[in-house]
PDB file of N, CA and C in Angstrom:
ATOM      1  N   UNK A   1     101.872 126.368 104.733  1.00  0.00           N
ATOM      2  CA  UNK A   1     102.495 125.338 103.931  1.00  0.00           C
ATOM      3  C   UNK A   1     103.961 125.687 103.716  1.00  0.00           C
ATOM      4  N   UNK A   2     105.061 124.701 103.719  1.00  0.00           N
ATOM      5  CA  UNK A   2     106.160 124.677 103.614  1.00  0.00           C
ATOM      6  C   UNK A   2     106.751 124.321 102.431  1.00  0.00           C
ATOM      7  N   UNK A   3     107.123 125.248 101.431  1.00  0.00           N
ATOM      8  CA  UNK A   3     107.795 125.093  99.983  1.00  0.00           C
ATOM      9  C   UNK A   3     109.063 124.929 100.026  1.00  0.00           C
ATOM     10  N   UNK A   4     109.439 123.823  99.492  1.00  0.00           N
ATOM     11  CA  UNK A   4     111.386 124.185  99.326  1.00  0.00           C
ATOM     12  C   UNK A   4     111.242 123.671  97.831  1.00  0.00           C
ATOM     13  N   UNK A   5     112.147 124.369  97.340  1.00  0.00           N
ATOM     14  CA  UNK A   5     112.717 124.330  96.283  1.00  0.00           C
ATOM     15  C   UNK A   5     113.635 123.336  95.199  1.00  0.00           C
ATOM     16  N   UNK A   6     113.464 122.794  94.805  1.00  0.00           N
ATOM     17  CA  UNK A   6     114.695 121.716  94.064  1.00  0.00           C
ATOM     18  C   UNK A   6     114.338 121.562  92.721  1.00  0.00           C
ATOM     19  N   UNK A   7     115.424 120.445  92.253  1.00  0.00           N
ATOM     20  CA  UNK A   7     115.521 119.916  91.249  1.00  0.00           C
ATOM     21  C   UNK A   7     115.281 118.398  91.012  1.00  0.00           C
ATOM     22  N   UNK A   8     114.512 118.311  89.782  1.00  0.00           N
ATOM     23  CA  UNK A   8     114.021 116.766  89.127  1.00  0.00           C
ATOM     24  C   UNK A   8     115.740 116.367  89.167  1.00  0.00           C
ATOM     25  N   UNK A   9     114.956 115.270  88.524  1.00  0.00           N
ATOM     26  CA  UNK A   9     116.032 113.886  88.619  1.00  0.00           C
ATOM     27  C   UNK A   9     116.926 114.471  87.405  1.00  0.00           C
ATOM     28  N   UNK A  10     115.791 115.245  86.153  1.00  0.00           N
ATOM     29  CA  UNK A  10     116.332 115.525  84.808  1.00  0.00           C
ATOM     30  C   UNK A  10     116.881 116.954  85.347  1.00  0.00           C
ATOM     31  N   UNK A  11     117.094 117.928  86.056  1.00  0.00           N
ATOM     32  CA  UNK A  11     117.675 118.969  86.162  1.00  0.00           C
ATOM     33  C   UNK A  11     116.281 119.979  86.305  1.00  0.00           C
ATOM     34  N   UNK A  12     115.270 120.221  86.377  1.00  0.00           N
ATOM     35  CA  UNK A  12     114.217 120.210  85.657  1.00  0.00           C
ATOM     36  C   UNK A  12     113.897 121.499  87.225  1.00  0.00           C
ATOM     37  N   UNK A  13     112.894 122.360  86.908  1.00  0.00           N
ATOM     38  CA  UNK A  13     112.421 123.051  88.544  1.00  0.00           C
ATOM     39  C   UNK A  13     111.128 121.861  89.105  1.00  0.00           C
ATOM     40  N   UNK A  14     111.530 122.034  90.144  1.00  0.00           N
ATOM     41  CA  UNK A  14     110.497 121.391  91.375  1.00  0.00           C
ATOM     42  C   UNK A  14     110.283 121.686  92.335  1.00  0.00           C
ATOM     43  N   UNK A  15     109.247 121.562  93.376  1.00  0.00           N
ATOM     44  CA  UNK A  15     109.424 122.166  94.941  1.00  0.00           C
ATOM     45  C   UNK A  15     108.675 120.978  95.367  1.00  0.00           C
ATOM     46  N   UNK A  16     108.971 120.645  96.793  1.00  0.00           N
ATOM     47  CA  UNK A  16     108.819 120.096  97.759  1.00  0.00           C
ATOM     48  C   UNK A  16     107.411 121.317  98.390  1.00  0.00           C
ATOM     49  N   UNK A  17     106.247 120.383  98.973  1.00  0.00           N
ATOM     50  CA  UNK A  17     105.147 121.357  99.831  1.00  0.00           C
ATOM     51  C   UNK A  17     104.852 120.142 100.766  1.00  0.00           C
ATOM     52  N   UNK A  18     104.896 120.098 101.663  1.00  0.00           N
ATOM     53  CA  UNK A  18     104.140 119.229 102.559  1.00  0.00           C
ATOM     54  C   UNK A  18     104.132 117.524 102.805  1.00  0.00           C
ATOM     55  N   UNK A  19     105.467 117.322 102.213  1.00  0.00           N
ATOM     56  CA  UNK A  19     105.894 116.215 102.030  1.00  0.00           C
ATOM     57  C   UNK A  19     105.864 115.732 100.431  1.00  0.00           C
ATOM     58  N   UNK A  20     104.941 116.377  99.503  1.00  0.00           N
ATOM     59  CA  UNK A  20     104.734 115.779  98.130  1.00  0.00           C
ATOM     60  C   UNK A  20     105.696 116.847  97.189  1.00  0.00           C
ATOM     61  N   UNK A  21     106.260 116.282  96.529  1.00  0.00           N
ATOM     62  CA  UNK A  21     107.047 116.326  95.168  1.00  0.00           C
ATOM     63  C   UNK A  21     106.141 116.935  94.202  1.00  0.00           C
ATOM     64  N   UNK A  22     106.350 117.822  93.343  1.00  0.00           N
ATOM     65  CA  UNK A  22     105.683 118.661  91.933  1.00  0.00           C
ATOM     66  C   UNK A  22     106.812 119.094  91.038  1.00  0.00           C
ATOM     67  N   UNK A  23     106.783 119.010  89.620  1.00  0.00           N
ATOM     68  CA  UNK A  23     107.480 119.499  88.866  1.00  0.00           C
ATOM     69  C   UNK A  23     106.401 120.181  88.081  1.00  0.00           C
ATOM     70  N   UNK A  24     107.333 121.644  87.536  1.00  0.00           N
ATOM     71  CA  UNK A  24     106.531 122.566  87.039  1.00  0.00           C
ATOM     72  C   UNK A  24     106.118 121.991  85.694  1.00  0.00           C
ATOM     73  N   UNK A  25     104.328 122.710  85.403  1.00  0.00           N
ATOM     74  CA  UNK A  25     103.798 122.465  84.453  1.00  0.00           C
ATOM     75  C   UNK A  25     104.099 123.341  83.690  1.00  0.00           C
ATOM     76  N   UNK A  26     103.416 124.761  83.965  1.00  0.00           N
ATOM     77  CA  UNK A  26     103.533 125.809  83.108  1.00  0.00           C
ATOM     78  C   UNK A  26     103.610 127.259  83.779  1.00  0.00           C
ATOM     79  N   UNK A  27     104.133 128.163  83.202  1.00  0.00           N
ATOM     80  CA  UNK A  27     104.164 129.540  83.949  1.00  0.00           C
ATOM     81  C   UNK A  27     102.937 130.403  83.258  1.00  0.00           C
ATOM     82  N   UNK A  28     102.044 130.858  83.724  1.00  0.00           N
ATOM     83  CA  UNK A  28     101.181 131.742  83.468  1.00  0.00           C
ATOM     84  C   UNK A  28     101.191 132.939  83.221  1.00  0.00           C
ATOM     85  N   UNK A  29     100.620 134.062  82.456  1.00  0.00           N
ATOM     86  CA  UNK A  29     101.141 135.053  81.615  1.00  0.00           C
ATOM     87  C   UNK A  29     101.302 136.253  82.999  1.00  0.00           C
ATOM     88  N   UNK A  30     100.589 136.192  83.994  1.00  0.00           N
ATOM     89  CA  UNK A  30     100.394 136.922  85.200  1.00  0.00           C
ATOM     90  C   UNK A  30     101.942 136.681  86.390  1.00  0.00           C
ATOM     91  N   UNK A  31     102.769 135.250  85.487  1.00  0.00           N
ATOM     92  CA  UNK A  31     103.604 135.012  86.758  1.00  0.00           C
ATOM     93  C   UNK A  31     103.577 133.685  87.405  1.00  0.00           C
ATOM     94  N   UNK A  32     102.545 133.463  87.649  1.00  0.00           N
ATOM     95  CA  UNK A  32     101.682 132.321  88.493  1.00  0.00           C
ATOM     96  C   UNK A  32     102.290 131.366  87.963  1.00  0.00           C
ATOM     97  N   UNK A  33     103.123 130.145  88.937  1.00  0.00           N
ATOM     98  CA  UNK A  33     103.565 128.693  88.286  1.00  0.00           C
ATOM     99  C   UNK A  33     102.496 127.631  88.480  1.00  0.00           C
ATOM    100  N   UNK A  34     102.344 126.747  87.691  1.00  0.00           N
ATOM    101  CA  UNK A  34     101.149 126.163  87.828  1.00  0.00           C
ATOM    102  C   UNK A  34     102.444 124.732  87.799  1.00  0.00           C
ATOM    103  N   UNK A  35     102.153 124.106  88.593  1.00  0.00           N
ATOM    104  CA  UNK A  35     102.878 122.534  89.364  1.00  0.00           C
ATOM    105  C   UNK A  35     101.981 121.004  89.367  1.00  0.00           C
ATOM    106  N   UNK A  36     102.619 120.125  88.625  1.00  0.00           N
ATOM    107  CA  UNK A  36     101.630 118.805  89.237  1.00  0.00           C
ATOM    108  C   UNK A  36     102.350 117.975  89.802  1.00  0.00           C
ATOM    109  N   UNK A  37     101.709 117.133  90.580  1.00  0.00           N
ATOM    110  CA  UNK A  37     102.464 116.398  91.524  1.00  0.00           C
ATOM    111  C   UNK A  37     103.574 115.661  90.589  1.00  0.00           C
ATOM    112  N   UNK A  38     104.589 114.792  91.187  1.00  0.00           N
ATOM    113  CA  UNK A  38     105.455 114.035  90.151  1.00  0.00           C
ATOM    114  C   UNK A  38     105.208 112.706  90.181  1.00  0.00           C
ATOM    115  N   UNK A  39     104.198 112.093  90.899  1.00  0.00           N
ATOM    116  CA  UNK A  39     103.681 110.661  90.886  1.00  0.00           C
ATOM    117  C   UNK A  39     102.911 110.656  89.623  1.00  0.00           C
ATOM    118  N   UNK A  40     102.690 109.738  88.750  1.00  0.00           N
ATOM    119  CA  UNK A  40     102.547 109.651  87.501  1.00  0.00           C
ATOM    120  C   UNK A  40     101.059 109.667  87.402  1.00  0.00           C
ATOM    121  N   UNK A  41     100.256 109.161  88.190  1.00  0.00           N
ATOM    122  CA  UNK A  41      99.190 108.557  88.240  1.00  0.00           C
ATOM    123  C   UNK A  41      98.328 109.738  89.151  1.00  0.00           C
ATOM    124  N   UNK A  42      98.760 110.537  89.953  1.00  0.00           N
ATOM    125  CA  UNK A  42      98.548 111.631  90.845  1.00  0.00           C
ATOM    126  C   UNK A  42      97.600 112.809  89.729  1.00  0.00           C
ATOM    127  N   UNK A  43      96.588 113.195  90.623  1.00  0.00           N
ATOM    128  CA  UNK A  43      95.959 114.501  89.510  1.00  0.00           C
ATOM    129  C   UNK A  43      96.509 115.493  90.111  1.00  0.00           C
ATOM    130  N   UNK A  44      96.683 115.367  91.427  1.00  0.00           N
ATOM    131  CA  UNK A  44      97.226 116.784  92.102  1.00  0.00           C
ATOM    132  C   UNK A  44      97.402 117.862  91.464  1.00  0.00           C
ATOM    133  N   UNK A  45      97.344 119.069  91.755  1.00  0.00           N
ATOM    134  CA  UNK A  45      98.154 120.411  91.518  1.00  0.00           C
ATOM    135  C   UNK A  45      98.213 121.381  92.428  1.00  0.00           C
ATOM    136  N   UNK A  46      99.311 122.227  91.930  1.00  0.00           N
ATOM    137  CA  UNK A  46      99.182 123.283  92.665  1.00  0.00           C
ATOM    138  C   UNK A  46      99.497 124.801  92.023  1.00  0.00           C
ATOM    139  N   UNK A  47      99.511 126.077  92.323  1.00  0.00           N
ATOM    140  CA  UNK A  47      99.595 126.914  92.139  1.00  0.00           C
ATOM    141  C   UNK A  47     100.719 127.777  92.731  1.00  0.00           C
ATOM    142  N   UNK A  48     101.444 128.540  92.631  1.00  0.00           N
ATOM    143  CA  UNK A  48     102.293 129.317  93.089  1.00  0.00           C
ATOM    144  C   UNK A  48     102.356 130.786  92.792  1.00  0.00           C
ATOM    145  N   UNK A  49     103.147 131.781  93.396  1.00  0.00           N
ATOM    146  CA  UNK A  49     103.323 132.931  93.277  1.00  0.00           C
ATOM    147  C   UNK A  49     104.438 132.399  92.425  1.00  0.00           C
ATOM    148  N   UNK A  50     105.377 133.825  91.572  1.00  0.00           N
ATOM    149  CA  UNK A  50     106.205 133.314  90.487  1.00  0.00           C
ATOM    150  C   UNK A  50     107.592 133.556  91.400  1.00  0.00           C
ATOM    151  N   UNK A  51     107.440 133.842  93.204  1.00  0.00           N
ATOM    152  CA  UNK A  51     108.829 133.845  93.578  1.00  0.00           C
ATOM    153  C   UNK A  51     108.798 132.204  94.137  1.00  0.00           C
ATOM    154  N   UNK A  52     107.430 131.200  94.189  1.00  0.00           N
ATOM    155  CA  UNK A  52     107.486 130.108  94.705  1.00  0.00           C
ATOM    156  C   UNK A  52     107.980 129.709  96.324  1.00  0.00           C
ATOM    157  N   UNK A  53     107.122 131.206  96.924  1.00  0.00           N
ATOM    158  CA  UNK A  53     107.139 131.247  97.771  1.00  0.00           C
ATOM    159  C   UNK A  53     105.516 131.001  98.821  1.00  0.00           C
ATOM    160  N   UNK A  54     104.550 131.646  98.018  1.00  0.00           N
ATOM    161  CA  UNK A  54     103.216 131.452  98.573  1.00  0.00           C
ATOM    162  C   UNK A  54     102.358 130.500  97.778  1.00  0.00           C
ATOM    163  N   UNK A  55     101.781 129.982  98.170  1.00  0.00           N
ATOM    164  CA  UNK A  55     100.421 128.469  97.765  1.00  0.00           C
ATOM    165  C   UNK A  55      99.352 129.612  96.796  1.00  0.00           C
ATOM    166  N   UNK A  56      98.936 129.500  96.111  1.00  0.00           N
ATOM    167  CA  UNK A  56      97.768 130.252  95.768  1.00  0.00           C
ATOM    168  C   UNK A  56      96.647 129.600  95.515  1.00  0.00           C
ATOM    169  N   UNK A  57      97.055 128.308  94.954  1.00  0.00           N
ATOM    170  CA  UNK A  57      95.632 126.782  95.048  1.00  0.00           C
ATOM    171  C   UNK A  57      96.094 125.984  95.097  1.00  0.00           C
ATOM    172  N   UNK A  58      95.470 124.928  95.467  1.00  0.00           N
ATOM    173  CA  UNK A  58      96.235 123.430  95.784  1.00  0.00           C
ATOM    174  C   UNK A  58      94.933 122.496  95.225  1.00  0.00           C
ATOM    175  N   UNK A  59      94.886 121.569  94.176  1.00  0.00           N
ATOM    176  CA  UNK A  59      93.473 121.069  94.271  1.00  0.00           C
ATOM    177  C   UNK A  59      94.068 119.775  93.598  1.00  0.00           C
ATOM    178  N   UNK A  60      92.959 119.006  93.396  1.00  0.00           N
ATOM    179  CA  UNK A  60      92.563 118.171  94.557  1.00  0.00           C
ATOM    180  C   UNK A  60      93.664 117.158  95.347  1.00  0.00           C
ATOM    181  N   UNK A  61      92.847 116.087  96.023  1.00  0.00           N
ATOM    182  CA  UNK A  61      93.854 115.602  97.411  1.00  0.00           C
ATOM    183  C   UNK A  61      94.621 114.885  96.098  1.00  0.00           C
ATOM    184  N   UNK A  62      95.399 114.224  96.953  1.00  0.00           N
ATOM    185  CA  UNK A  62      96.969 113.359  96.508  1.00  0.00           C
ATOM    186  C   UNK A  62      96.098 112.045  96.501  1.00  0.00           C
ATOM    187  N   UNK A  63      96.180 110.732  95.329  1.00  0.00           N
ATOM    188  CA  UNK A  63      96.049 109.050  95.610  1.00  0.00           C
ATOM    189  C   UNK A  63      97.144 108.932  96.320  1.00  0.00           C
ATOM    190  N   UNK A  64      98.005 109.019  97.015  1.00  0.00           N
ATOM    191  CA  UNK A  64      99.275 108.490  97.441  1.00  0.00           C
ATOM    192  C   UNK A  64      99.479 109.053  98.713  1.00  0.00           C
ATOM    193  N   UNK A  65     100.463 108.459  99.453  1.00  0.00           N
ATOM    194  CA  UNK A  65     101.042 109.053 100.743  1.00  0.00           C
ATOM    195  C   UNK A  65     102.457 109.581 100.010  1.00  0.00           C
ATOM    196  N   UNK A  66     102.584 110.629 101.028  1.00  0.00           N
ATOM    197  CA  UNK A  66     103.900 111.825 101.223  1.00  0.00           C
ATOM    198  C   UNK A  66     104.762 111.124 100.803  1.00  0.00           C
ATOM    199  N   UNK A  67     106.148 111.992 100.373  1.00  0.00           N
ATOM    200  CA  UNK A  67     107.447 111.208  99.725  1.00  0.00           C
ATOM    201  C   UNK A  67     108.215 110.954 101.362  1.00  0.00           C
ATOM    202  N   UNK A  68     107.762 111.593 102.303  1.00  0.00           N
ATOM    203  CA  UNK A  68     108.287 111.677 103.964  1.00  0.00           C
ATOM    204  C   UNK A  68     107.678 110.227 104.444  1.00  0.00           C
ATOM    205  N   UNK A  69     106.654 110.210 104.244  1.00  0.00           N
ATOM    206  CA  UNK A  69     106.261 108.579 104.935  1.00  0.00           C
ATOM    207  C   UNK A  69     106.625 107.258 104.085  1.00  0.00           C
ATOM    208  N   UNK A  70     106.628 107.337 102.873  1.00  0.00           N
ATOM    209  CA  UNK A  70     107.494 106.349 101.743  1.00  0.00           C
ATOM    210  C   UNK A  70     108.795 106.754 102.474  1.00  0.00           C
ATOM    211  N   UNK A  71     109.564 107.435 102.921  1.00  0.00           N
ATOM    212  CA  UNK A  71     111.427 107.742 102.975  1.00  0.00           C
ATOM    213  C   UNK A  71     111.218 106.879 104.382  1.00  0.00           C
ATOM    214  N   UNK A  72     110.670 107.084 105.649  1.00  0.00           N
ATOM    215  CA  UNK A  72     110.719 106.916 106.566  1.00  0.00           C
ATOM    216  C   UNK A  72     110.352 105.068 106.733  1.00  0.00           C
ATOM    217  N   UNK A  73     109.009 104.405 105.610  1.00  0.00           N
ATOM    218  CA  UNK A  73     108.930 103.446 105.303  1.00  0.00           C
ATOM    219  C   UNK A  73     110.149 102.542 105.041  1.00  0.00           C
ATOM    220  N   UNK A  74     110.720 103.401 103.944  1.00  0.00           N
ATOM    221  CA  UNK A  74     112.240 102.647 103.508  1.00  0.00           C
ATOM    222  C   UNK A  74     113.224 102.492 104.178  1.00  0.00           C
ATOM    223  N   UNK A  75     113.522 103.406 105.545  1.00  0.00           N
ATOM    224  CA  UNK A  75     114.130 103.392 106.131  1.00  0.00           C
ATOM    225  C   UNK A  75     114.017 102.430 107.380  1.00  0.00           C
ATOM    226  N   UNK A  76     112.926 102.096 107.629  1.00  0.00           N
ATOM    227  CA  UNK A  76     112.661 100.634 108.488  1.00  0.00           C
ATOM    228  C   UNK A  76     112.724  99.523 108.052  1.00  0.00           C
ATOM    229  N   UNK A  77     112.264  99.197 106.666  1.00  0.00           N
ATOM    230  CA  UNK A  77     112.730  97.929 106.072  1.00  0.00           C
ATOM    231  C   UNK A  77     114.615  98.127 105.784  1.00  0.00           C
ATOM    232  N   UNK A  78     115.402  99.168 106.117  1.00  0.00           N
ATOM    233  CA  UNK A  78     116.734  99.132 105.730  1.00  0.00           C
ATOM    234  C   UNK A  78     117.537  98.480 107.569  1.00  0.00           C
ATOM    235  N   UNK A  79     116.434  99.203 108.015  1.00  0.00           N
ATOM    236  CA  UNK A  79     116.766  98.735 109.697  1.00  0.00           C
ATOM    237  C   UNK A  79     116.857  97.312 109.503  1.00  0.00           C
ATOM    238  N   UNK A  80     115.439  96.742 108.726  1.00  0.00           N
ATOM    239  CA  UNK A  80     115.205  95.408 109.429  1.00  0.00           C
ATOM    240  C   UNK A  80     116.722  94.705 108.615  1.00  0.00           C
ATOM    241  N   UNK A  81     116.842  94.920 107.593  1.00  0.00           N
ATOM    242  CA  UNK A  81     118.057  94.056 106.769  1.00  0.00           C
ATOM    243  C   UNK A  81     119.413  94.111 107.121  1.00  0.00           C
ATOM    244  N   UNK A  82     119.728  95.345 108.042  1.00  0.00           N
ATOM    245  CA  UNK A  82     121.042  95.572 108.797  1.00  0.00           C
ATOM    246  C   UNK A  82     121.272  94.600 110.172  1.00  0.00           C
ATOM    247  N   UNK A  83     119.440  94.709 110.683  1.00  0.00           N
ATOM    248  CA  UNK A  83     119.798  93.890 111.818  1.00  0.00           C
ATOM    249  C   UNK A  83     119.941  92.272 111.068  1.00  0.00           C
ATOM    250  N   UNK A  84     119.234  91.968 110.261  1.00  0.00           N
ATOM    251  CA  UNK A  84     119.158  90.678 109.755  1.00  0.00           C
ATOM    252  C   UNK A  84     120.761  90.215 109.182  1.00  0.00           C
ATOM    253  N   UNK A  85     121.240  90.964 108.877  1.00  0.00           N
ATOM    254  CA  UNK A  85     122.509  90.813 108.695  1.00  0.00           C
ATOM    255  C   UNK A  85     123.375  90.577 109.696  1.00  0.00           C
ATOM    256  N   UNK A  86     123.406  91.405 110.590  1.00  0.00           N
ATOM    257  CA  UNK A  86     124.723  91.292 112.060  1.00  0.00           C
ATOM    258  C   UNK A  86     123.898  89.939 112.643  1.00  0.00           C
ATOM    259  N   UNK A  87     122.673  89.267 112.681  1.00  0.00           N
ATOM    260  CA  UNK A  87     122.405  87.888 113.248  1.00  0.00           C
ATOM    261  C   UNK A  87     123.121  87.087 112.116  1.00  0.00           C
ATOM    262  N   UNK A  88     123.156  86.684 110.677  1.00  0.00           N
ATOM    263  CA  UNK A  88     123.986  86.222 110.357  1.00  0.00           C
ATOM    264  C   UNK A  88     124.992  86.386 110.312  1.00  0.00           C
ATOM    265  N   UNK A  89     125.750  87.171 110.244  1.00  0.00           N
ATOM    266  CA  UNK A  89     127.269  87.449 110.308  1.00  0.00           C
ATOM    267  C   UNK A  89     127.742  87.323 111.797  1.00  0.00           C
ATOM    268  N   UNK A  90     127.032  86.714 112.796  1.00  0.00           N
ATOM    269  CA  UNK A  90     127.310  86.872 114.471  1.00  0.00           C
ATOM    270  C   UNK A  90     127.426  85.263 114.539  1.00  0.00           C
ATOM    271  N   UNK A  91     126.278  84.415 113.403  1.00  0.00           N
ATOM    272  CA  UNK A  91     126.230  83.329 113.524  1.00  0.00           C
ATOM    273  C   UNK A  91     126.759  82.070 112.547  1.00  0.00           C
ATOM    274  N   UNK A  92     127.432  82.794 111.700  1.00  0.00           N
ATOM    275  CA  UNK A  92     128.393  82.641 110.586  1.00  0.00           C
ATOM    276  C   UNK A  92     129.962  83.063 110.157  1.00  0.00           C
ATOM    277  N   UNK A  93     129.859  84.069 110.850  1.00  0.00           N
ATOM    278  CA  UNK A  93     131.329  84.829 110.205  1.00  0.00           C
ATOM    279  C   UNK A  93     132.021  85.159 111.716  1.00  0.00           C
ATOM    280  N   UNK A  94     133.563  84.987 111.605  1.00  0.00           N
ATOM    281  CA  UNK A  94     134.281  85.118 112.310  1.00  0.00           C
ATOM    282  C   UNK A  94     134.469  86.804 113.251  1.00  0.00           C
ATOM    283  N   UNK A  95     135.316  86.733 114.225  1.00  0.00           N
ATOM    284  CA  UNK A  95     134.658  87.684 115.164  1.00  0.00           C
ATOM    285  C   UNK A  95     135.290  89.112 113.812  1.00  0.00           C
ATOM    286  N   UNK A  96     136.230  88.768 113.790  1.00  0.00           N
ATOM    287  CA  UNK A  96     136.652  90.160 113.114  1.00  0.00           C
ATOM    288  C   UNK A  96     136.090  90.748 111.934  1.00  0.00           C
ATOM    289  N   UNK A  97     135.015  89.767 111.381  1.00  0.00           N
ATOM    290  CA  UNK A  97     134.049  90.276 110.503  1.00  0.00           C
ATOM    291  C   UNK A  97     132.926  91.021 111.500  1.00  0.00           C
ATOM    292  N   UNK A  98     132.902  90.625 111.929  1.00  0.00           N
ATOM    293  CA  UNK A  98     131.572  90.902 113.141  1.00  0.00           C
ATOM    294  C   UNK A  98     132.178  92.695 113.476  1.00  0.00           C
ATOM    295  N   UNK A  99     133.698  92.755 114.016  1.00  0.00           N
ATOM    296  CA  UNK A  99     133.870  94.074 113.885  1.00  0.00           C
ATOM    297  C   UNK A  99     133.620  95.135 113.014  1.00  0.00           C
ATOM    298  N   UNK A 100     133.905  94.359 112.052  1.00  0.00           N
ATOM    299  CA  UNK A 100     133.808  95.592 110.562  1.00  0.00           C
ATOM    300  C   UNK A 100     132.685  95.876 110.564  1.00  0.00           C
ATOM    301  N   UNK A 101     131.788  94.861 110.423  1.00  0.00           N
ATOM    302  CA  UNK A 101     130.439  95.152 110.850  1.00  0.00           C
ATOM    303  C   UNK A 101     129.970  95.935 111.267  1.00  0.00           C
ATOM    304  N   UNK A 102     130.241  96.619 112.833  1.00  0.00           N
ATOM    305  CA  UNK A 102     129.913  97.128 113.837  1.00  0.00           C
ATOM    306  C   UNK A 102     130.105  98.484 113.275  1.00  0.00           C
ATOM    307  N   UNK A 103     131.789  98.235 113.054  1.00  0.00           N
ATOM    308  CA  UNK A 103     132.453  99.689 112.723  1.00  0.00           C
ATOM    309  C   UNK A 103     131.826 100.183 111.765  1.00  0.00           C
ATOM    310  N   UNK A 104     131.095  99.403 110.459  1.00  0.00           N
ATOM    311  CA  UNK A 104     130.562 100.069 109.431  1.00  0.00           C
ATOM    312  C   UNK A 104     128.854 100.665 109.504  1.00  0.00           C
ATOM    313  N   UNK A 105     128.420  99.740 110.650  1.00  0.00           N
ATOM    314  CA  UNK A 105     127.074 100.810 111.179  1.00  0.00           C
ATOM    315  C   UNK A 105     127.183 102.014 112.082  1.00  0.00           C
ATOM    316  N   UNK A 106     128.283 102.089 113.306  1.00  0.00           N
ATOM    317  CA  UNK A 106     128.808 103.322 113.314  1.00  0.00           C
ATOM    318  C   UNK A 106     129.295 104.620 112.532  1.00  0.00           C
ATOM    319  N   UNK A 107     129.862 104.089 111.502  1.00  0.00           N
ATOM    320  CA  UNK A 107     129.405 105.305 110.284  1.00  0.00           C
ATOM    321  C   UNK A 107     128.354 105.481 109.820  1.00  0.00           C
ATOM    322  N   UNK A 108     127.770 104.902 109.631  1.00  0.00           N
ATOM    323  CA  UNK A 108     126.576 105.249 108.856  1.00  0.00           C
ATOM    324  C   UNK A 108     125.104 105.987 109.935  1.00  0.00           C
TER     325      UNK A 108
END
């Protein structure tokens, strides 16, 4: 399993494991971080060593799909609205809008 490390929205500790999001619950007198998922509705948990480097339990499954397949989701409905855009702006707006256009999906 793959842990990375971050921060909540509030500043708060969190890690990333396997695509799902956890913010820490509580630290245990042994060390041990004890983590629940950050979907509200999620029972998830997990367990950690106190460098939050090794899994020590993970129980039970996730109600939800990964924060990786929601990102990747969002990112195709952002496709579809970019292309939906350059068909109107191709069939509405003058050519030199149509450039900026272009030029501004090349950055991005």
């Amino acid at each position: 399993m793959n842990i990375q490390i971050l921060d909540t929205n509030q500043g708060k500790p969190g890690v990333l494991c396997d695509g799902y999001r956890y913010r820490q619950a509580y630290t245990a007198k042994n060390g041990d971080i004890s983590w629940r998922c950050s979907s509200a509705k999620c029972k998830a948990r997990m367990r950690t060593d106190c460098e939050k480097t090794v899994v020590i339990e993970l129980k039970p499954e996730h109600n939800h799909e990964a924060a990786e397949r929601r990102n990747e989701r969002d990112k195709i409905s952002d496709v579809s609205i970019v292309i939906r855009s350059i068909w109107l702006c191709t069939r509405y707006c003058s050519v030199s809008s149509i450039d900026r256009l272009c030029l501004l999906i090349i950055k991005c």
